[in-house]
N, C-alpha and C. Protein backbone atom coordinates (compact mmCIF):
# COMPACT_ATOMS: atom_id res chain seq x y z
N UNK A 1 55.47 104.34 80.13
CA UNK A 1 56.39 103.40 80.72
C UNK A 1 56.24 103.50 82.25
N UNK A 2 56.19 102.42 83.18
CA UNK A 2 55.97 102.24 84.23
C UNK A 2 57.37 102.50 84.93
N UNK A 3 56.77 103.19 86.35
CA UNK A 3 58.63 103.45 86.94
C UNK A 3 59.12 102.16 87.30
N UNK A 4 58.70 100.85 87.38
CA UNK A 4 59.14 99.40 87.91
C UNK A 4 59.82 99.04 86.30
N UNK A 5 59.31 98.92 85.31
CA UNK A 5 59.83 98.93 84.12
C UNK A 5 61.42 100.03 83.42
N UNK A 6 61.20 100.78 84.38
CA UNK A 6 61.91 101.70 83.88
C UNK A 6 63.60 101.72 85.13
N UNK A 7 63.02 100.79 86.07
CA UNK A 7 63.58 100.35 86.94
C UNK A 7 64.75 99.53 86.72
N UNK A 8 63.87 98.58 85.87
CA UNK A 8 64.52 96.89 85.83
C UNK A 8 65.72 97.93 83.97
N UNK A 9 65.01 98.19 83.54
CA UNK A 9 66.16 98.81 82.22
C UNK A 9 67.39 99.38 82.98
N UNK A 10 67.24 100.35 83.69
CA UNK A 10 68.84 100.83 84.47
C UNK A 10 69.36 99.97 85.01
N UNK A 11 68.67 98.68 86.24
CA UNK A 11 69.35 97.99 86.27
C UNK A 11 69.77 96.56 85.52
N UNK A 12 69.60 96.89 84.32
CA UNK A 12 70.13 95.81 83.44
C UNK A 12 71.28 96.33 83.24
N UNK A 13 71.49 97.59 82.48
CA UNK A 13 72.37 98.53 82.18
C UNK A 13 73.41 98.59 83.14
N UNK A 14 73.11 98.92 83.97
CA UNK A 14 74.11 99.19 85.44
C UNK A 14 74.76 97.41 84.69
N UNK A 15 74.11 96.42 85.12
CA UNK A 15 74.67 95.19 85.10
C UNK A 15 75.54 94.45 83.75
N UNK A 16 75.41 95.27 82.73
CA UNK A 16 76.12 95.39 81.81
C UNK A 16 77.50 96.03 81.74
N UNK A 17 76.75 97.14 82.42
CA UNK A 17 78.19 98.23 82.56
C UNK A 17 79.32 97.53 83.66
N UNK A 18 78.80 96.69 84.52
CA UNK A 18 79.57 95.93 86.00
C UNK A 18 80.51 94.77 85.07
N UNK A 19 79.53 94.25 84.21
CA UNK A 19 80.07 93.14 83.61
C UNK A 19 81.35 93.46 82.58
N UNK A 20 81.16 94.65 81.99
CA UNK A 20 82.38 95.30 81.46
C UNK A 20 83.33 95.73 82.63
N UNK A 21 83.04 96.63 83.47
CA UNK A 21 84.15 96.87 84.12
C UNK A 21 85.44 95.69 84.23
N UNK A 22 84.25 94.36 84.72
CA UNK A 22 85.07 93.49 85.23
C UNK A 22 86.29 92.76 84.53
N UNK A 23 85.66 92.88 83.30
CA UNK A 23 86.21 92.22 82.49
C UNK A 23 87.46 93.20 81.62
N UNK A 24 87.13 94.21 82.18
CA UNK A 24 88.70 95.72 81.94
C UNK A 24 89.11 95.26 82.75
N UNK A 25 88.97 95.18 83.80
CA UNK A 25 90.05 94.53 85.19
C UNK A 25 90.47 93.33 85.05
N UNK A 26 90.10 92.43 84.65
CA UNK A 26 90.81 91.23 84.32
C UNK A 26 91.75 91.13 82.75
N UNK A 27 91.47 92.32 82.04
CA UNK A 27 91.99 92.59 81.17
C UNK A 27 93.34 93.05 81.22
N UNK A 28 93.37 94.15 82.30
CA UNK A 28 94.54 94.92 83.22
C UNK A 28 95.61 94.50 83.54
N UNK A 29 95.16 93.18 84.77
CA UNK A 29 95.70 92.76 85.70
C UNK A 29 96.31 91.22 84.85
N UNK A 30 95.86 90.95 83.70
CA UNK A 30 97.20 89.63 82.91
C UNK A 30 96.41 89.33 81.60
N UNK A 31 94.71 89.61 81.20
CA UNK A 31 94.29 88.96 79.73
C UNK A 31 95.15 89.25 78.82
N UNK A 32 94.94 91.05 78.95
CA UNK A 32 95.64 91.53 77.90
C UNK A 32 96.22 90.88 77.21
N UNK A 33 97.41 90.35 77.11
CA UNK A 33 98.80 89.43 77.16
C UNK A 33 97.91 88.55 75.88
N UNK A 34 96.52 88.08 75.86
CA UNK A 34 95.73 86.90 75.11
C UNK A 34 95.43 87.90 73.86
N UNK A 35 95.61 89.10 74.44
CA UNK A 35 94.94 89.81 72.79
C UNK A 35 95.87 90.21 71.97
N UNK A 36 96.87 91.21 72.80
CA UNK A 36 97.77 91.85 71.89
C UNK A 36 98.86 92.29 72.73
N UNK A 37 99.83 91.58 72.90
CA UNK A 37 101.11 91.28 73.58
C UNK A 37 101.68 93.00 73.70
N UNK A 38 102.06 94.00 72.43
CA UNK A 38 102.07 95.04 72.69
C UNK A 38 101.52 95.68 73.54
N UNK A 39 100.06 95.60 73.33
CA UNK A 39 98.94 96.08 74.68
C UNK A 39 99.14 96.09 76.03
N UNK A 40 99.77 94.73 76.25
CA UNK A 40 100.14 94.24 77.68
C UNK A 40 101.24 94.70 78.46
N UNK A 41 101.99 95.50 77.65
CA UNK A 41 102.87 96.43 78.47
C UNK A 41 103.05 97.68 78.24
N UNK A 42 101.67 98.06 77.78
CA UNK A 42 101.16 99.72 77.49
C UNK A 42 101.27 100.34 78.65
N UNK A 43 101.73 101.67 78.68
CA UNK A 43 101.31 102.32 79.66
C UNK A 43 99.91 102.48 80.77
N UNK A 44 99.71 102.74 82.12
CA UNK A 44 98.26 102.17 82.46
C UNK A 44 97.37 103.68 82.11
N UNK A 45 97.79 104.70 81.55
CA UNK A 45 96.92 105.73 80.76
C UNK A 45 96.39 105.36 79.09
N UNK A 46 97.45 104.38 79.24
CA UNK A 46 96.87 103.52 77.58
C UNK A 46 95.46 102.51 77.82
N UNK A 47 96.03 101.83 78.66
CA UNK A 47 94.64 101.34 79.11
C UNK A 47 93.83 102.11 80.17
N UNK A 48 93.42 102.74 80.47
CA UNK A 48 92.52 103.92 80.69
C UNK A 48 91.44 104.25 79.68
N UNK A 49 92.57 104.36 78.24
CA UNK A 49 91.83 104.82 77.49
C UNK A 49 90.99 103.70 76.68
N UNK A 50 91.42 102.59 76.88
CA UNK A 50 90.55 101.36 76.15
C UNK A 50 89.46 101.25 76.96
N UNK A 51 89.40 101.83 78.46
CA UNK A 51 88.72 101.08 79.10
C UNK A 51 87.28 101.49 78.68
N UNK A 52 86.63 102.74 78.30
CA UNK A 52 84.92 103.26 77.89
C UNK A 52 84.62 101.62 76.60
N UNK A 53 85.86 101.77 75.41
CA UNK A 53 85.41 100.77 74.84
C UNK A 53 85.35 99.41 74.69
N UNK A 54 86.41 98.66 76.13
CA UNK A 54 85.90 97.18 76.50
C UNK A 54 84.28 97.37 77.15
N UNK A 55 84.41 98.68 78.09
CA UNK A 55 83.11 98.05 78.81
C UNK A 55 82.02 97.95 78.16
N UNK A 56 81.58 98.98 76.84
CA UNK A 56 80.71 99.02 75.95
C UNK A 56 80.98 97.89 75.19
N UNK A 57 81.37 96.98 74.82
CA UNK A 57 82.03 95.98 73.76
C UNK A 57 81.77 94.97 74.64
N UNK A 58 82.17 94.31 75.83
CA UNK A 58 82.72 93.04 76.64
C UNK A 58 82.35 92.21 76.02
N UNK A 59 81.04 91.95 75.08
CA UNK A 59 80.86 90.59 74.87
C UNK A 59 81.56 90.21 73.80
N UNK A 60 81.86 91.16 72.97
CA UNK A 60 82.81 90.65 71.68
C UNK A 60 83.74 90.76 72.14
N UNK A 61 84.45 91.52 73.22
CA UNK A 61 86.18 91.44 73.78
C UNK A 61 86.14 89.71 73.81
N UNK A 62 85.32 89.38 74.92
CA UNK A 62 84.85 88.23 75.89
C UNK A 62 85.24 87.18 74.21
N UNK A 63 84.60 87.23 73.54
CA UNK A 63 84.64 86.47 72.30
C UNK A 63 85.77 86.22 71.77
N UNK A 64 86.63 87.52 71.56
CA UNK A 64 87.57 87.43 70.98
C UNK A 64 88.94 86.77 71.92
N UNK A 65 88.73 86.44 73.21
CA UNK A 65 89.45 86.23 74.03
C UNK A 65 89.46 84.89 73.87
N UNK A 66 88.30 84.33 73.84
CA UNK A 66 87.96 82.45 73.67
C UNK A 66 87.91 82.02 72.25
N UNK A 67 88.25 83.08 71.66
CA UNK A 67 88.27 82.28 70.13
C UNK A 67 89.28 81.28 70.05
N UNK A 68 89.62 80.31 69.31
CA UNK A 68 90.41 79.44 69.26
C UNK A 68 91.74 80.57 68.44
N UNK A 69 92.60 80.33 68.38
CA UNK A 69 94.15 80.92 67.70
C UNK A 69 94.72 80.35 66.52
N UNK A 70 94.73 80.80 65.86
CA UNK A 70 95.30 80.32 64.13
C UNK A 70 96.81 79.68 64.36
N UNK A 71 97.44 78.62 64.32
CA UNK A 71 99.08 78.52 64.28
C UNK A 71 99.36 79.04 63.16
N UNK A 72 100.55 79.59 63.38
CA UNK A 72 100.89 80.26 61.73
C UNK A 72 101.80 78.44 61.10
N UNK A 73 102.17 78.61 60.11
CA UNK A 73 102.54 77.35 59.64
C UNK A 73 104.02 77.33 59.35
C-alpha cells in the first residue's frame, strides 16, 4: 500500500468521523426532540454517552431522522 493511498483512507475516515460529530451536535443542540422526546431532555452525560454511537452510525441516525412518521390513527 502506497503512503498517498494510505493517506486519502485516514482522510476519508477523519471525514466520516467530522460528519458524525456534526451531526451529535445538531443532535444536542434541538434534533434529538425528532427521535425520542425522552432523549431530548436527558441529562448531557446521557448524551455523551450516545455520542461514540451516532458518530459511528450518522448515516442511519441521518435516515432515521428523514424518514417520513407513521400517524397513529
Amino acid at each position: 500500500m502506497s503512503e498517498q493511498f494510505a493517506l486519502w483512507i485516514w482522510l476519508g475516515l477523519g471525514a466520516y468521523a467530522a460528519l458524525g460529530l456534526l451531526l451529535w451536535i445538531a443532535l444536542v443542540v434541538g434534533l434529538m426532540r425528532r427521535l425520542d422526546s425522552s432523549a431530548a431532555v436527558a441529562p448531557w452525560r446521557v448524551k455523551a454517552v450516545l455520542a461514540p454511537g451516532v458518530i459511528a452510525l450518522w448515516p442511519i441516525v441521518l435516515g432515521l431522522l428523514f424518514k417520513p412518521r407513521e400517524r397513529a390513527s
